[in-house]
N, C-alpha and C. Protein backbone atom coordinates (compact mmCIF):
# COMPACT_ATOMS: atom_id res chain seq x y z
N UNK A 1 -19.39 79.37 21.91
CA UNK A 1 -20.05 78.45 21.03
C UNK A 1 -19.02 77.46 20.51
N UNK A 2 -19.43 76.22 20.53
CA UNK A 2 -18.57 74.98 20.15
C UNK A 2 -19.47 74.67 18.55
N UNK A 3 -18.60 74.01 17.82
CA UNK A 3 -18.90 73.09 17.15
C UNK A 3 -18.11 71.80 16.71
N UNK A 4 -19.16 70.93 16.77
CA UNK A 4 -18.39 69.34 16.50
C UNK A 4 -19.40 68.63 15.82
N UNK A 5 -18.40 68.44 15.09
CA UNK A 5 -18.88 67.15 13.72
C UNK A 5 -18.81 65.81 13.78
N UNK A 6 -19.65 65.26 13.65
CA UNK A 6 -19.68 63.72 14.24
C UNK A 6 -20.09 62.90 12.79
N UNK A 7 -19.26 62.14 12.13
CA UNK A 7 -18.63 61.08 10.82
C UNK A 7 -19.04 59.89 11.17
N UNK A 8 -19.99 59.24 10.53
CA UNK A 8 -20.36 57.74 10.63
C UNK A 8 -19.23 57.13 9.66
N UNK A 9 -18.36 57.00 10.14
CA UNK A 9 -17.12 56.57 9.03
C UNK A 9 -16.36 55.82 10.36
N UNK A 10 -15.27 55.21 9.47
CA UNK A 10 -14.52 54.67 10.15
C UNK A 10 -12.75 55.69 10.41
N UNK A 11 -12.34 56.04 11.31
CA UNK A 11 -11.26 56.70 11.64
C UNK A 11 -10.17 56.76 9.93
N UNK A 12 -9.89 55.35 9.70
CA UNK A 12 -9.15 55.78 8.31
C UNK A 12 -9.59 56.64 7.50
N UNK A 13 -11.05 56.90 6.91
CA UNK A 13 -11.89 56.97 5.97
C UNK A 13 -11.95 58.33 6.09
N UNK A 14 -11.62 58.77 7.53
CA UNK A 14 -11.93 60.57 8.00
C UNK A 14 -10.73 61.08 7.97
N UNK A 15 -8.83 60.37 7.88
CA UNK A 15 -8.14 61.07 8.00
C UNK A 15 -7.82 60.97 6.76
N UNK A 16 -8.08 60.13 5.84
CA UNK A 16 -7.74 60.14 4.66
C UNK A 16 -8.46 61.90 3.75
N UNK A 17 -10.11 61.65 4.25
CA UNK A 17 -11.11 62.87 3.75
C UNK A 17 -9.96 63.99 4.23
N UNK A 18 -9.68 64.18 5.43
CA UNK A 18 -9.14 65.67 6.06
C UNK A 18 -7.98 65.86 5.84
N UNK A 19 -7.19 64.73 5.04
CA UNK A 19 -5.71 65.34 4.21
C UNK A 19 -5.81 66.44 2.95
N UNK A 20 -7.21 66.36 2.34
CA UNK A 20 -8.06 67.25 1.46
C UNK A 20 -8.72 68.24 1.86
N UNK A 21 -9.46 68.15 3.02
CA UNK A 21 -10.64 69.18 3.14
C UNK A 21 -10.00 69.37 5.15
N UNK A 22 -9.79 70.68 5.31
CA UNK A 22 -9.56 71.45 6.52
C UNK A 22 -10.70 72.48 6.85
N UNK A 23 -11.00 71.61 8.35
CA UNK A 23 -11.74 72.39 9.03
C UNK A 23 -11.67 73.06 10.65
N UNK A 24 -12.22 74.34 10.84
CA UNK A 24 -11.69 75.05 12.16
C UNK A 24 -12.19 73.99 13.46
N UNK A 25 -12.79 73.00 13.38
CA UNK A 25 -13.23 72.51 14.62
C UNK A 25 -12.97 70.96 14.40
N UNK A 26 -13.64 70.31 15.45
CA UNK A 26 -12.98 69.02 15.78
C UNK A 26 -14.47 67.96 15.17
N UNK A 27 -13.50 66.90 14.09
CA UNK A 27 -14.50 66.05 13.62
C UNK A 27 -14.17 64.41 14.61
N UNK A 28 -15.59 63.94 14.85
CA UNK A 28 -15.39 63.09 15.46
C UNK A 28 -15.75 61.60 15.14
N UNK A 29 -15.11 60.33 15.00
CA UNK A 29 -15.76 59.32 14.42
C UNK A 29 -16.86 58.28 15.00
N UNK A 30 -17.96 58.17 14.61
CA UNK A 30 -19.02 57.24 15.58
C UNK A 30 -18.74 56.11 14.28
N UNK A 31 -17.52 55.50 14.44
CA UNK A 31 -17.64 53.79 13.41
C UNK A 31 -18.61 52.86 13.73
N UNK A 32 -18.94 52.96 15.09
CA UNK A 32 -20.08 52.31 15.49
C UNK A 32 -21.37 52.31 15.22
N UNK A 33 -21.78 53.52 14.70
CA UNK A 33 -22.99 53.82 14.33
C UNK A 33 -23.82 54.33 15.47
N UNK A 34 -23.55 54.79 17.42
CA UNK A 34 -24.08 54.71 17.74
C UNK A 34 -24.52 55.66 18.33
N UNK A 35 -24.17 57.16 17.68
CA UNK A 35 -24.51 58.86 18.03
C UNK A 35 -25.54 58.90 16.78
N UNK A 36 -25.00 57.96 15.75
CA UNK A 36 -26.35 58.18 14.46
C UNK A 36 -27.35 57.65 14.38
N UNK A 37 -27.42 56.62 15.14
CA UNK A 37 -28.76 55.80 16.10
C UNK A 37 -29.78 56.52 16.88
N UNK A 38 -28.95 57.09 17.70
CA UNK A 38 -29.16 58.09 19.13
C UNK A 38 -29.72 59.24 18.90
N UNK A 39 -29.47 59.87 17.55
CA UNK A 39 -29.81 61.01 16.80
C UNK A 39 -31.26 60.58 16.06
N UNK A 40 -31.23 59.44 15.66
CA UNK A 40 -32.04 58.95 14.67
C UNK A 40 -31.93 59.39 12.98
N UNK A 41 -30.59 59.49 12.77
CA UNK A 41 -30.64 59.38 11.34
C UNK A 41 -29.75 58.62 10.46
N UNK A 42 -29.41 57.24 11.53
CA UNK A 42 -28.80 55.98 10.99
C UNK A 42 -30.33 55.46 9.99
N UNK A 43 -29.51 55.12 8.80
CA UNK A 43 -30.34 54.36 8.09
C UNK A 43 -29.49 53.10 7.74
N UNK A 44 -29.99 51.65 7.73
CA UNK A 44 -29.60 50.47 7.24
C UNK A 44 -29.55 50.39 5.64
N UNK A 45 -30.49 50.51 5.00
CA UNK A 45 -30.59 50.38 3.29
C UNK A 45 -31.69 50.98 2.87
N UNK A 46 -30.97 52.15 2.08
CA UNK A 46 -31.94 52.83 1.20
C UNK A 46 -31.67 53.04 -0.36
N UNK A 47 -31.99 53.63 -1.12
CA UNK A 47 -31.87 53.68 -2.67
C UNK A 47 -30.36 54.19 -2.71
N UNK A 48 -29.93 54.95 -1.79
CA UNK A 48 -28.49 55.43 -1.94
C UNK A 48 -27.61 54.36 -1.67
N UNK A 49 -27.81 53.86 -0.47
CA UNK A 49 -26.43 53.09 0.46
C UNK A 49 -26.92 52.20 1.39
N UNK A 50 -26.14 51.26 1.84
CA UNK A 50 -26.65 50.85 3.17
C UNK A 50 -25.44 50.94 4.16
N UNK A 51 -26.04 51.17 5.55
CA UNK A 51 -25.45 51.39 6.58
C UNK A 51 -25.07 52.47 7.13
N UNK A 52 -25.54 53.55 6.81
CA UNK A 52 -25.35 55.17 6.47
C UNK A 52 -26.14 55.88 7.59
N UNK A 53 -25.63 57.25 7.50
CA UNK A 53 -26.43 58.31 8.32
C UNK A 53 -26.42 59.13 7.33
N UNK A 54 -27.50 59.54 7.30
CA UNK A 54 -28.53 60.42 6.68
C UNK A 54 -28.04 62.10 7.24
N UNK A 55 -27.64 62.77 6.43
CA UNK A 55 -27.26 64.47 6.96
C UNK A 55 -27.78 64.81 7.92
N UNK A 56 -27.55 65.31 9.02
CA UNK A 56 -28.23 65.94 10.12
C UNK A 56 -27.55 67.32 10.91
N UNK A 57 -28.37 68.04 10.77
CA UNK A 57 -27.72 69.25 11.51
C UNK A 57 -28.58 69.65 13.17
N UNK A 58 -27.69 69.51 13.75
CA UNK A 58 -28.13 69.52 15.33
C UNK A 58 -28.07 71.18 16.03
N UNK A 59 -28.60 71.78 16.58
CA UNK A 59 -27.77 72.92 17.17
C UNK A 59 -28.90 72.87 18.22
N UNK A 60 -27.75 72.50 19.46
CA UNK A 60 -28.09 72.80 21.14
C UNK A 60 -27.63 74.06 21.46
N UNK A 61 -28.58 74.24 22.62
CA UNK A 61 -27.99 75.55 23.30
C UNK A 61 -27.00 75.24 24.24
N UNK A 62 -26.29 76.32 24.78
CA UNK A 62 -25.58 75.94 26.45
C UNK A 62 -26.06 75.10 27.36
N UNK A 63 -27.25 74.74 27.84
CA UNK A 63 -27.86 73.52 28.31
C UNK A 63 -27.88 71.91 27.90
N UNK A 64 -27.62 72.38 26.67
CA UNK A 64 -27.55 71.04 25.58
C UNK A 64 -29.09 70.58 25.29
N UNK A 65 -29.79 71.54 25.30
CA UNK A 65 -31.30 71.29 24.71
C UNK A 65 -31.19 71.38 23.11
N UNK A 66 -31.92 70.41 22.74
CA UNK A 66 -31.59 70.50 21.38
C UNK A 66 -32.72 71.69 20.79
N UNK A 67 -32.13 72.80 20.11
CA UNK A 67 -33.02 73.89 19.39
C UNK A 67 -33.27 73.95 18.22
N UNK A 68 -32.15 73.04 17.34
CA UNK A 68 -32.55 73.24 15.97
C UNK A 68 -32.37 71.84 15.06
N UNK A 69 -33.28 71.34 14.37
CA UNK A 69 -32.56 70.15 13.80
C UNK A 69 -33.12 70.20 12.60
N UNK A 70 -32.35 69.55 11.63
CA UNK A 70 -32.67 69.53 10.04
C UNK A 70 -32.17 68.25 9.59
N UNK A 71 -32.64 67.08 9.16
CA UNK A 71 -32.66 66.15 8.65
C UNK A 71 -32.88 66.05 7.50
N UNK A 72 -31.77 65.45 6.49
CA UNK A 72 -31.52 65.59 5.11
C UNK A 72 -32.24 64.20 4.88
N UNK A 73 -32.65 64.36 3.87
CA UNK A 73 -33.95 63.15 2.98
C UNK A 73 -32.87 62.39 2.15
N UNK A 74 -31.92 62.93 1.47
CA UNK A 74 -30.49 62.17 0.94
C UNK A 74 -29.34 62.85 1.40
N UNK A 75 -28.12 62.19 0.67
CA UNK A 75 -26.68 62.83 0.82
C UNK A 75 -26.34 64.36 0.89
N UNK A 76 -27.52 64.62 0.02
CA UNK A 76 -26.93 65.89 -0.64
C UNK A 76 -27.52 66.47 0.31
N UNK A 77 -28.69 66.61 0.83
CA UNK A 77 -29.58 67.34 1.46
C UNK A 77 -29.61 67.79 2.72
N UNK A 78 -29.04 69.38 2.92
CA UNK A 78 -28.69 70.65 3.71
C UNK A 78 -29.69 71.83 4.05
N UNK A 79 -29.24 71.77 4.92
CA UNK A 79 -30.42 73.34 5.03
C UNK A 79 -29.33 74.53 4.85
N UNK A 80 -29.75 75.63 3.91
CA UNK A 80 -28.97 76.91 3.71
C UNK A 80 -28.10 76.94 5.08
N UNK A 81 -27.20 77.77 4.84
CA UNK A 81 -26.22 78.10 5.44
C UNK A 81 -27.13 79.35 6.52
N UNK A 82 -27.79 80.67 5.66
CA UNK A 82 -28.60 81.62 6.33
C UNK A 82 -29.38 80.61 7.54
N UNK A 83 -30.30 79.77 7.41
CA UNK A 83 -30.73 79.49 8.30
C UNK A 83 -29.77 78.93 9.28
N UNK A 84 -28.65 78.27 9.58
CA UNK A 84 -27.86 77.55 10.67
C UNK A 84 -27.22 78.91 11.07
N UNK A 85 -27.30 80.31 10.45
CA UNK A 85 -27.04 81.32 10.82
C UNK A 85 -27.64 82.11 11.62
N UNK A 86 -28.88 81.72 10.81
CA UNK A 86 -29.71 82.92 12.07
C UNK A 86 -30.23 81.83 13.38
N UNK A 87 -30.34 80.50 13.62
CA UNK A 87 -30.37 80.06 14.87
C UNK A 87 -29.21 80.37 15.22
N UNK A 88 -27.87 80.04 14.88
CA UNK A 88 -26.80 80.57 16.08
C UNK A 88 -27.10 82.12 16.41
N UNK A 89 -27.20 82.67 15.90
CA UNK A 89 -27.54 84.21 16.42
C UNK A 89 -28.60 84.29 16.87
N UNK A 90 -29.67 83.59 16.88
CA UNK A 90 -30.63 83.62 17.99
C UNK A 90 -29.92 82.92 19.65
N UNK A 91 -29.03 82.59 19.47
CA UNK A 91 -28.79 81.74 20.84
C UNK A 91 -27.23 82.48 21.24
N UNK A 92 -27.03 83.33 20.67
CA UNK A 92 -26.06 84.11 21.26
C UNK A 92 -26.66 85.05 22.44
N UNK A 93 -26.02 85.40 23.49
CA UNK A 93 -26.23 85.78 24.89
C UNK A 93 -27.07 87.39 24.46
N UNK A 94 -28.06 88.18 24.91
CA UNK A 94 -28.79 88.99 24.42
C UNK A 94 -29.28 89.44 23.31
N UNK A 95 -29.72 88.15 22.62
CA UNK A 95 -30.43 88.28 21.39
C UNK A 95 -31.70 87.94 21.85
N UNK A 96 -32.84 88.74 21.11
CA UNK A 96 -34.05 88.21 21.15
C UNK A 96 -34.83 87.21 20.99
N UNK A 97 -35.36 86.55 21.33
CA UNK A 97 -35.70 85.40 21.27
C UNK A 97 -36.63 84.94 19.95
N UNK A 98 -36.50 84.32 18.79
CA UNK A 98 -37.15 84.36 17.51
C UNK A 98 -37.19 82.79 17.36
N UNK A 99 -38.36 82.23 16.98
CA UNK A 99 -38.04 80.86 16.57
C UNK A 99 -37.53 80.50 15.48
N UNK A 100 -36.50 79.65 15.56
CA UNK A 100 -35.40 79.02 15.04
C UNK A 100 -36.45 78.17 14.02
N UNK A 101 -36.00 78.28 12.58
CA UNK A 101 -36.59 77.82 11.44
C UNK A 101 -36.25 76.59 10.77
């Protein structure tokens, strides 16, 4: 199992963040805006910000089918940790098959 984080930021803006905050996997920058497009949770102007991506949590399987997605309504807005838990453990190799919440 991989994970990668993908930053609608610009490269400065992410090494500056990760001189503070360390993480086990690889963050990646779309300055372009055009994985948060592709995703669909680039937003232009809303009550928060403009030019932004909107939280999104993706989880593909080994095929790269997308199985789980959660789209945050603002900044703040995450889905529990338990749930991005129990889809990865549904998609680990002889687990039963349960739909992902």
């Amino acid at each position: 199992m991989r994970v990668v984080v993908i930053m609608a930021q610009k490269r400065e803006g992410m090494q500056e963040f990760l001189r503070h905050h360390k993480y086990p996997f690889p963050l990646l920058s779309d300055e372009r805006r055009q994985v948060v497009k592709e995703y669909g949770v680039y937003v232009a102007v809303n009550f928060e910000s403009f030019n932004i991506a909107r939280p999104g949590e993706f989880i593909l399987d080994a095929n790269g089918t997308i199985k789980f997605i959660y789209i945050g309504s603002m900044q703040t807005d995450f889905p529990p940790d338990e749930v991005i838990f129990d889809v990865i453990d549904d998609l680990k190799p002889g687990s039963p098959t349960k739909k992902a919440g």
